[in-house]
Protein backbone atom coordinates (compact mmCIF):
# COMPACT_ATOMS: atom_id res chain seq x y z
CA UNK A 1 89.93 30.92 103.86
CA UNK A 2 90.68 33.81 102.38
CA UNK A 3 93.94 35.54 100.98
CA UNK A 4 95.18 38.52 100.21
CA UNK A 5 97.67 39.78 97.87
CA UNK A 6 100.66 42.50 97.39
CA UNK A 7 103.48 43.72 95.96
CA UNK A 8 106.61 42.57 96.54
CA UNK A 9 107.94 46.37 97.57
CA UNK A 10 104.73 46.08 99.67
CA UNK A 11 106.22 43.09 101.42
CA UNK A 12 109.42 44.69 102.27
CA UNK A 13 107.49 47.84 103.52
CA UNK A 14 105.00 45.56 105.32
CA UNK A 15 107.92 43.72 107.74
CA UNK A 16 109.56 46.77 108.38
CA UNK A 17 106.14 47.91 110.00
CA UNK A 18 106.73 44.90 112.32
CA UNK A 19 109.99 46.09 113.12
CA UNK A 20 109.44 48.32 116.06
CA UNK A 21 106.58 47.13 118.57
CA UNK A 22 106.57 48.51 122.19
CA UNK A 23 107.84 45.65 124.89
CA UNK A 24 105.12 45.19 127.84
CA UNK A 25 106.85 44.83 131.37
CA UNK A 26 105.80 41.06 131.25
CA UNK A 27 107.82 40.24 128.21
CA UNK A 28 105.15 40.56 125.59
CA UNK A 29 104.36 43.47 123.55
CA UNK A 30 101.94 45.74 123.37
CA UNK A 31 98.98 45.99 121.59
CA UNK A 32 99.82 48.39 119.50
CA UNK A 33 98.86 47.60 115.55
CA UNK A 34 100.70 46.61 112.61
CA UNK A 35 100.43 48.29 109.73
CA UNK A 36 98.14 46.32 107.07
CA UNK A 37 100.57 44.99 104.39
CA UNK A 38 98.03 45.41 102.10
CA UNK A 39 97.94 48.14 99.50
CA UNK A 40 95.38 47.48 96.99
CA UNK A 41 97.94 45.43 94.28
CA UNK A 42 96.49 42.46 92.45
CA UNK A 43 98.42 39.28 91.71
CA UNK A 44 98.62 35.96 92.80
CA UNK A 45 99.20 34.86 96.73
CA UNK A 46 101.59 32.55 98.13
CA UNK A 47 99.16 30.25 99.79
CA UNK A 48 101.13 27.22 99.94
CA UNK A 49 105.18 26.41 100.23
CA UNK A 50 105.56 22.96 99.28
CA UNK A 51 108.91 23.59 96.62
CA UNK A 52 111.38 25.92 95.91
CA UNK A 53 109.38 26.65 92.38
CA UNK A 54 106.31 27.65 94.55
CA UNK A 55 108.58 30.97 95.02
CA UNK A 56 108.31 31.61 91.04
CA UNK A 57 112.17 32.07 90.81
CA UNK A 58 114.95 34.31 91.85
CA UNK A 59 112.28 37.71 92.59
CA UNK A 60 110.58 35.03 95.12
CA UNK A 61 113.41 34.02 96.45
CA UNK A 62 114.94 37.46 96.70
CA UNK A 63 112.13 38.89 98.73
CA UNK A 64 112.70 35.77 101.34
CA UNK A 65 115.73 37.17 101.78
CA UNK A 66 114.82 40.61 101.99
CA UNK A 67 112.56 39.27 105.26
CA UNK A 68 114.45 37.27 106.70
CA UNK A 69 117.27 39.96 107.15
CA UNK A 70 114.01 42.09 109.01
CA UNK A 71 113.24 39.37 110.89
CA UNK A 72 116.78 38.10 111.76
CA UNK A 73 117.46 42.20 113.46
CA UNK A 74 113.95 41.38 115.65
CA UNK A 75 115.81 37.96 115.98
CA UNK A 76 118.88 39.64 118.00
CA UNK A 77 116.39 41.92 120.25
CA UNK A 78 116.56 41.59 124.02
CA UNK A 79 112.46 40.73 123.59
CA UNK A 80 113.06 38.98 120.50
CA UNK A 81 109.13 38.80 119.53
CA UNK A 82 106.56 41.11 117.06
CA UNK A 83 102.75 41.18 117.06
CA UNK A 84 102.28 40.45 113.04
CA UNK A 85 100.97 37.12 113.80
CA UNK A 86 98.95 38.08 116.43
CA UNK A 87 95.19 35.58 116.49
CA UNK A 88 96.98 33.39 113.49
CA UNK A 89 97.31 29.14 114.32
CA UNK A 90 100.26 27.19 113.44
CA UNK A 91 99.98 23.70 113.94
CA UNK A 92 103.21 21.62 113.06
CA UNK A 93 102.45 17.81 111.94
CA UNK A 94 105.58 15.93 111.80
CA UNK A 95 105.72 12.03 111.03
CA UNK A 96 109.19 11.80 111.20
CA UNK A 97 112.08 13.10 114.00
CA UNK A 98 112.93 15.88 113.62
CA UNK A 99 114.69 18.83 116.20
CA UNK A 100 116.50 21.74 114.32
CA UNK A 101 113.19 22.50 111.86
CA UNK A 102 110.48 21.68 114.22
CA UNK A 103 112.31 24.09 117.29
CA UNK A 104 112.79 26.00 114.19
CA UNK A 105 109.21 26.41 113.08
CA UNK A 106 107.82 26.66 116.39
CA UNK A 107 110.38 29.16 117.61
CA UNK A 108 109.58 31.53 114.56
CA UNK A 109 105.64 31.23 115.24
CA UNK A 110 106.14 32.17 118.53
CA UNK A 111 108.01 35.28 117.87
CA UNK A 112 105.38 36.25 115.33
CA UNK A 113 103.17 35.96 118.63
CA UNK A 114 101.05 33.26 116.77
CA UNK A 115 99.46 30.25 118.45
CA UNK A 116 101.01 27.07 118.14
CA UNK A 117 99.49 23.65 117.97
CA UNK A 118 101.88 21.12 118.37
CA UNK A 119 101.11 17.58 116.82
CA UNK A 120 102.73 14.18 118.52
CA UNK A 121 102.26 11.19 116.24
CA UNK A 122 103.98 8.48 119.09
CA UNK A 123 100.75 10.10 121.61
CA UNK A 124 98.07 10.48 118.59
CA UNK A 125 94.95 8.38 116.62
CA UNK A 126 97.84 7.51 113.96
CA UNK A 127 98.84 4.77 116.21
CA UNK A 128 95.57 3.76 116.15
CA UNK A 129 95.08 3.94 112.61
CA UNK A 130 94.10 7.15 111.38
CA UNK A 131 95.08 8.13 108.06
CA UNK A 132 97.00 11.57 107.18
CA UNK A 133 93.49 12.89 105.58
CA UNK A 134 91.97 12.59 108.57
CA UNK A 135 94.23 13.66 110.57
CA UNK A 136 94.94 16.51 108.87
CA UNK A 137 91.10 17.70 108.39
CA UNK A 138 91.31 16.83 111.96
CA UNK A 139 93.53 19.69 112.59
CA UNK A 140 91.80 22.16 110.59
CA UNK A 141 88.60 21.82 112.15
CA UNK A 142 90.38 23.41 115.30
CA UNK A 143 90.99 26.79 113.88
CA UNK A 144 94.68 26.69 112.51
CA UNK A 145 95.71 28.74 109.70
CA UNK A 146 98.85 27.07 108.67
CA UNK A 147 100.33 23.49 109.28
CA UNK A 148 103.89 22.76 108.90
CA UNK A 149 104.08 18.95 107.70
CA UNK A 150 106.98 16.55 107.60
CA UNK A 151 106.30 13.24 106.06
CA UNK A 152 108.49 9.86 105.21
CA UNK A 153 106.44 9.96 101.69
CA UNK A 154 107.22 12.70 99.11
CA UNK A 155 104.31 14.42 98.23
CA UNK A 156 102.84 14.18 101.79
CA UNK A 157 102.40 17.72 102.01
CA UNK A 158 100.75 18.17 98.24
CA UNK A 159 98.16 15.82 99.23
CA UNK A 160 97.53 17.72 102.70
CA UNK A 161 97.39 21.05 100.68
CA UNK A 162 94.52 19.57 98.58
CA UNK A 163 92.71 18.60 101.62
CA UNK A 164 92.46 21.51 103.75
CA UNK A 165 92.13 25.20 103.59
CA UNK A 166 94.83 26.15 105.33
CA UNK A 167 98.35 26.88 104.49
CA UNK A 168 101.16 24.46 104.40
CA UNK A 169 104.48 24.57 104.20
CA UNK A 170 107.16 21.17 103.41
CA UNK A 171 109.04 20.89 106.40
CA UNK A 172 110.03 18.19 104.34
CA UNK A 173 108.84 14.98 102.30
CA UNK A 174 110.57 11.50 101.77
CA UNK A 175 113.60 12.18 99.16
CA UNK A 176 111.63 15.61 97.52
CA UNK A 177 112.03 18.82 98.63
CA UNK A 178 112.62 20.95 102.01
CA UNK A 179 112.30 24.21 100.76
CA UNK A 180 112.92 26.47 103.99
CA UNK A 181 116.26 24.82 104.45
CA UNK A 182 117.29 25.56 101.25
CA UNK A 183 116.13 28.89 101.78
CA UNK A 184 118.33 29.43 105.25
CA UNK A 185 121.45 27.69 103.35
CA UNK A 186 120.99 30.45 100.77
CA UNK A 187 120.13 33.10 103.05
CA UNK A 188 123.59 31.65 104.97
CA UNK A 189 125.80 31.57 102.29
CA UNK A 190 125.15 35.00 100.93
CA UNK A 191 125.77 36.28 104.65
CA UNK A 192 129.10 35.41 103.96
CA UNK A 193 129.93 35.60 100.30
CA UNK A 194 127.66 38.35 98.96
CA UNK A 195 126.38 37.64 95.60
CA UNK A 196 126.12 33.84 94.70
CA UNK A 197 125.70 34.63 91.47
CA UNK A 198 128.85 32.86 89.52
CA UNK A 199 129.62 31.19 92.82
CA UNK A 200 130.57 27.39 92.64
CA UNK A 201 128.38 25.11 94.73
CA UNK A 202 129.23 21.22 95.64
CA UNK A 203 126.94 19.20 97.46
CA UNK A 204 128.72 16.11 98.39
CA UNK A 205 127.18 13.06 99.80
CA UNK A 206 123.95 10.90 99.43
CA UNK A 207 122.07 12.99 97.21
CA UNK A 208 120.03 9.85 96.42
CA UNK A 209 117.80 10.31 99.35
CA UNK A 210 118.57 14.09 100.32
CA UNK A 211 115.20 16.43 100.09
CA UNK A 212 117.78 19.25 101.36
CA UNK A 213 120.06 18.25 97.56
CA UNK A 214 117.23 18.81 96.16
CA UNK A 215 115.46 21.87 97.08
CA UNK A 216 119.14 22.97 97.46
CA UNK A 217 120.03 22.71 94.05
CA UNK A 218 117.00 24.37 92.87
CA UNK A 219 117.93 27.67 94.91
CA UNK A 220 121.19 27.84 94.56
CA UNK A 221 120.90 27.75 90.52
CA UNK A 222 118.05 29.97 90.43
CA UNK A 223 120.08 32.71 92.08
CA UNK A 224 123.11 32.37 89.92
CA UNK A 225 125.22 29.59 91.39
CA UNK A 226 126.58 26.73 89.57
CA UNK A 227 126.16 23.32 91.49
CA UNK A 228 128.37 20.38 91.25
CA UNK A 229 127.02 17.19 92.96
CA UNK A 230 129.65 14.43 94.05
CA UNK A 231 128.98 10.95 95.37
CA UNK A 232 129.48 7.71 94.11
CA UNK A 233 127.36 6.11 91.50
CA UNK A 234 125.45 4.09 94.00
CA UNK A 235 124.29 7.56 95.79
CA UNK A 236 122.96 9.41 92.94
CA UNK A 237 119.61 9.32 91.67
CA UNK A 238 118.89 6.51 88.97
CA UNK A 239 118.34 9.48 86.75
CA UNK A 240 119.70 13.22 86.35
CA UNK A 241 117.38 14.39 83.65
CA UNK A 242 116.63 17.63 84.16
CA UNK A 243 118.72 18.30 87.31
CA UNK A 244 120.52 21.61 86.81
CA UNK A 245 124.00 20.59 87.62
CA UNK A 246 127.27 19.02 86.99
CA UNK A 247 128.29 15.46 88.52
CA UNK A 248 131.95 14.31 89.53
CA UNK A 249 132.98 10.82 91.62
CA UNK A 250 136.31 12.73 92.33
CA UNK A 251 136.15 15.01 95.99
CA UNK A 252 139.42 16.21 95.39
CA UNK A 253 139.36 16.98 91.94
CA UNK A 254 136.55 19.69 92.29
CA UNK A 255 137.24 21.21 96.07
CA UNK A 256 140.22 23.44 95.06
CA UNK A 257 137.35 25.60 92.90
CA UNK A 258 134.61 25.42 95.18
CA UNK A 259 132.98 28.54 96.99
CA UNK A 260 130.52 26.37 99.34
CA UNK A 261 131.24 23.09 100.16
CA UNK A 262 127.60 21.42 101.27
CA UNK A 263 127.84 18.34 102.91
CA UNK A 264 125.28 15.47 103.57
CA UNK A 265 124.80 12.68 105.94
CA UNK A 266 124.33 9.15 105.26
CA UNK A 267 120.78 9.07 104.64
CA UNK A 268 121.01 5.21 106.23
CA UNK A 269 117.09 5.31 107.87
CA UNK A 270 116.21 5.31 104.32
CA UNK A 271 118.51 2.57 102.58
CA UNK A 272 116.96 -1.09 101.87
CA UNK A 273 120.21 -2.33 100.50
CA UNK A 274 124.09 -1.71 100.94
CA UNK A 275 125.11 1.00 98.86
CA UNK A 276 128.85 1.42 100.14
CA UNK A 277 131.27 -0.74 100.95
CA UNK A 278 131.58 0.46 104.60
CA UNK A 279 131.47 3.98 106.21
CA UNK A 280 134.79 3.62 106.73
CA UNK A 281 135.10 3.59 102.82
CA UNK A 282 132.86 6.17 102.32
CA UNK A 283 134.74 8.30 104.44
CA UNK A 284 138.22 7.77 102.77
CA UNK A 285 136.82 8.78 99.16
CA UNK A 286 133.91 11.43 100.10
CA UNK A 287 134.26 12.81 104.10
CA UNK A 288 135.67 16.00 103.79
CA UNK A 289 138.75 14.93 106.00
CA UNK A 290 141.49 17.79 108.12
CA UNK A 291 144.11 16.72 104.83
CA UNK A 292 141.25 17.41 102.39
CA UNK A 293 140.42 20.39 103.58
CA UNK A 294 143.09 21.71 102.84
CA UNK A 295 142.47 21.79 99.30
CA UNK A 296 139.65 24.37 99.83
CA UNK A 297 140.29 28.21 99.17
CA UNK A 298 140.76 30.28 102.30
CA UNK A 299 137.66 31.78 101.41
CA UNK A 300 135.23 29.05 100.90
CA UNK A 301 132.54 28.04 103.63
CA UNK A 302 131.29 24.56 104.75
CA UNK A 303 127.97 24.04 105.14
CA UNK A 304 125.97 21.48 106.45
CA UNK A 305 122.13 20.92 107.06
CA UNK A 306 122.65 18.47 110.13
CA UNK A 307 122.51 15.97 112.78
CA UNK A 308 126.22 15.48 111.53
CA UNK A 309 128.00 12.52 111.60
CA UNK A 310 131.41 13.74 113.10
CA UNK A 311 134.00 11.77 111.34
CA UNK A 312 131.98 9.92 109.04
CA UNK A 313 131.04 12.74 106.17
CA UNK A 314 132.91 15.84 107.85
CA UNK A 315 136.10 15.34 110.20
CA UNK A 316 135.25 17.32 114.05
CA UNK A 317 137.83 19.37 113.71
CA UNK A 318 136.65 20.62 110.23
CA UNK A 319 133.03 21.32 111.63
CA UNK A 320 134.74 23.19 114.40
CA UNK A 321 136.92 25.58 111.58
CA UNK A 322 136.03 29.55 111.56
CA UNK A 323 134.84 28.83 107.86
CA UNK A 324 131.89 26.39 109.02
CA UNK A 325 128.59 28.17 108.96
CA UNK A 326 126.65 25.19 110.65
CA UNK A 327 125.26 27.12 113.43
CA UNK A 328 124.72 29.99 111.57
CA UNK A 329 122.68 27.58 109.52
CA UNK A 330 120.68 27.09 112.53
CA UNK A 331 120.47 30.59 114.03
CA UNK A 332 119.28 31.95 110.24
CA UNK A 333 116.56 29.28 110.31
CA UNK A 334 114.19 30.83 112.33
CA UNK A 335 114.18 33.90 111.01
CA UNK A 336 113.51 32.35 107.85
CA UNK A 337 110.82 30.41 108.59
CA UNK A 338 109.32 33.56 110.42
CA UNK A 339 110.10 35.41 106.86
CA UNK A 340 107.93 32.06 105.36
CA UNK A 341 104.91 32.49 107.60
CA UNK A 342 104.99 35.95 107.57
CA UNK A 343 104.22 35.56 103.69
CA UNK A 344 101.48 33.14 103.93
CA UNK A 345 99.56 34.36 106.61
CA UNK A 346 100.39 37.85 107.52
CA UNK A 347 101.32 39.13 104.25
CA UNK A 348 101.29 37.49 100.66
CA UNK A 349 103.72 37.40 97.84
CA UNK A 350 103.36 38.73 94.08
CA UNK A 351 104.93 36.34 92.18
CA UNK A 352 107.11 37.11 89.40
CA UNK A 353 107.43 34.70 86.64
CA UNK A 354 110.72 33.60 85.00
C-alpha cells in the first residue's frame, strides 16, 4: 500500500478542507472533492498507531488535537458527516467486549463516509480455530485499508501490523497501551483546563492491569503534566522503572493538589489471585467517595475512561457532579478517532522528533 506524507501545517490546512461539504437531500453529501492534503513535503508517515510514542511526542500529539477540534465542529453539524474518507475500508477486529471504543471507531469511520467492516469473533472461524494471522490476512485480502484491533494479549496489534499492509490502530492490548483514549482524555482535559502543562495528574486505581494508565501517563507527561499514580502495593506494576511519575498509597494526602483526578475500575476479568481484601476495602481507602471529594479544588475535573463501577471506585453522586467530564470523554472520542484515521489514511503526519 502506499503512503503519503505532509507537513504538519499541511495537516491542519488539509481538515479544514473537509470542513465544509455540501449536504445531499438524502442525508449524504455531495460529491464535491476534497482538497488533496498533499503538498509535496517529505518526511516520514504515520502508518501505524499502536502507542502513544508512535506520535513522536508533544508536536504529534499537538496536531491530534488540532484535528480533533475540526472534526469535533463537523461533530455538532445537523448532517454530522464529510467525504475525506470517501472509497477508504475500516474493518474493526475486536477479541474482547468492548462498547464506548468500538461505537466509537465505527461512528468516526462513518462520518468520514468510509466503509466499515465489522468483525464478530462469538460468529467467526476463531471459534473454530483460526489464529489472529490468519484472520487478520483474512481481512486484508477483502480490500480494507485500516483495521482497528483490540486484543486480551499486549502486543496483539504489533504482530497484526507486521502481517498486513494495512493500517492499524490499538484499540487496545492486554495491560499495554490504548492510545486513542489517552488521546480523548487529553483532548478532554484541556477542553476544560487550557494548558496542561504544569497541571497535576492522579490516576488512581488498578494501574496494574490498566492499558488506559498507561498510554495515559505517557500523554499526559509528554504535554507538560506531572502524573501521580495511587493504589495499593498489590495494584501497581511489579516494577516502575522508567515510568514517568510519582507514586503515593495515600488518596487523601495528594487530592487537595490535584488538577485531574483519573479514576480506574477494578480490572477483576484480568486478576488470577486476590489482590484486595474486599471491594468494600478498596473502596474505603481508594473510591473517590461524596466526603473525599471534598478535598478536591473547585476547579479540578474527574475523569474516568469507563464502564464505571458506581460506588465501588467513584461514589454516583460524584460521577453525576458538574466537574465530571465522563461523557464528554465519550462525546470527544469520536472525533478523535476520526482525527486518528484521518491521519493514516486520508492524510499523513510529519513527525517531529523529541
Amino acid at each position: 500500500m502506499g503512503s503519503r506524507s505532509m507537513s504538519v501545517d499541511a495537516a491542519s490546512r488539509a481538515a479544514q478542507a473537509t470542513r465544509v461539504p455540501a449536504a445531499t437531500g438524502d442525508g449524504g453529501v455531495a460529491d464535491e472533492p476534497v482538497a488533496d492534503p498533499v503538498d509535496g513535503s517529505s518526511g516520514p508517515h504515520l502508518h501505524h498507531l499502536l502507542g502513544i510514542d508512535d506520535l513522536g511526542g508533544a508536536a504529534g500529539i499537538e496536531e491530534v488535537m488540532r484535528l480533533t477540534g475540526s472534526f469535533l465542529e463537523v461533530s455538532e453539524r445537523r448532517i454530522p458527516k464529510v467525504p475525506a474518507l470517501r472509497g477508504k475500508t475500516v474493518a474493526s477486529l475486536f477479541y474482547e467486549d468492548s462498547t464506548r471504543t468500538r461505537l466509537s471507531f465505527e461512528t468516526a469511520a462513518k462520518r468520514l463516509s468510509a466503509d466499515i467492516m465489522s468483525f464478530n469473533v462469538s460468529n467467526s472461524s476463531v471459534r473454530k480455530g483460526e489464529s489472529l494471522r490468519d484472520t487478520a490476512l483474512t481481512i486484508e485480502a477483502m480490500g480494507v485499508d485500516a483495521i482497528v484491533v483490540r486484543h486480551s494479549s499486549s502486543g496483539a496489534p504489533h504482530r497484526v501490523a507486521g502481517w498486513v499492509e494495512a493500517s492499524v490502530v490499538n484499540a487496545g492490548d492486554g495491560w499495554h497501551e490504548h492510545p486513542t483514549q489517552a488521546l480523548l482524555d487529553c483532548y478532554t482535559a484541556r477542553q476544560r483546563l487550557g494548558s496542561l502543562s504544569g497541571r497535576h495528574v492522579v490516576i488512581v486505581g488498578d494501574v496494574k492491569h490498566s492499558r488506559v494508565a498507561r498510554s495515559d501517563m505517557l500523554a499526559f507527561t509528554a504535554l507538560g503534566a506531572e502524573v501521580t499514580l495511587v493504589a495499593p502495593p498489590t495494584l501497581l506494576p511489579p516494577s516502575l522503572a522508567g515510568w514517568p511519575a510519582r507514586v503515593s498509597h495515600d488518596l487523601d494526602d495528594v487530592l487537595p493538589g490535584a488538577d485531574v483526578v483519573y479514576l480506574l475500575r477494578m480490572q477483576r476479568e484480568r486478576m488470577s489471585e486476590a489482590l484486595i481484601p474486599s471491594l468494600r476495602e478498596y473502596t474505603a481507602g481508594y473510591g473517590l467517595t461524596v466526603a473525599r471529594s471534598r478535598l478536591m479544588r473547585a476547579d479540578a475535573i474527574v475523569m474516568h475512561p469507563g464502564p464505571m463501577n458506581r460506588g465501588v471506585e467513584i461514589a454516583p453522586e460524584v460521577a453525576d457532579l458538574p466537574q465530571s467530564t465522563i461523557v464528554d470523554q465519550v462525546r470527544n472520542g469520536v472525533a478523535v478517532r476520526m482525527a486518528v484515521l484521518y491521519l493514516l489514511l486520508g492524510a499523513g503526519l510529519d513527525m517531529v522528533p523529541t
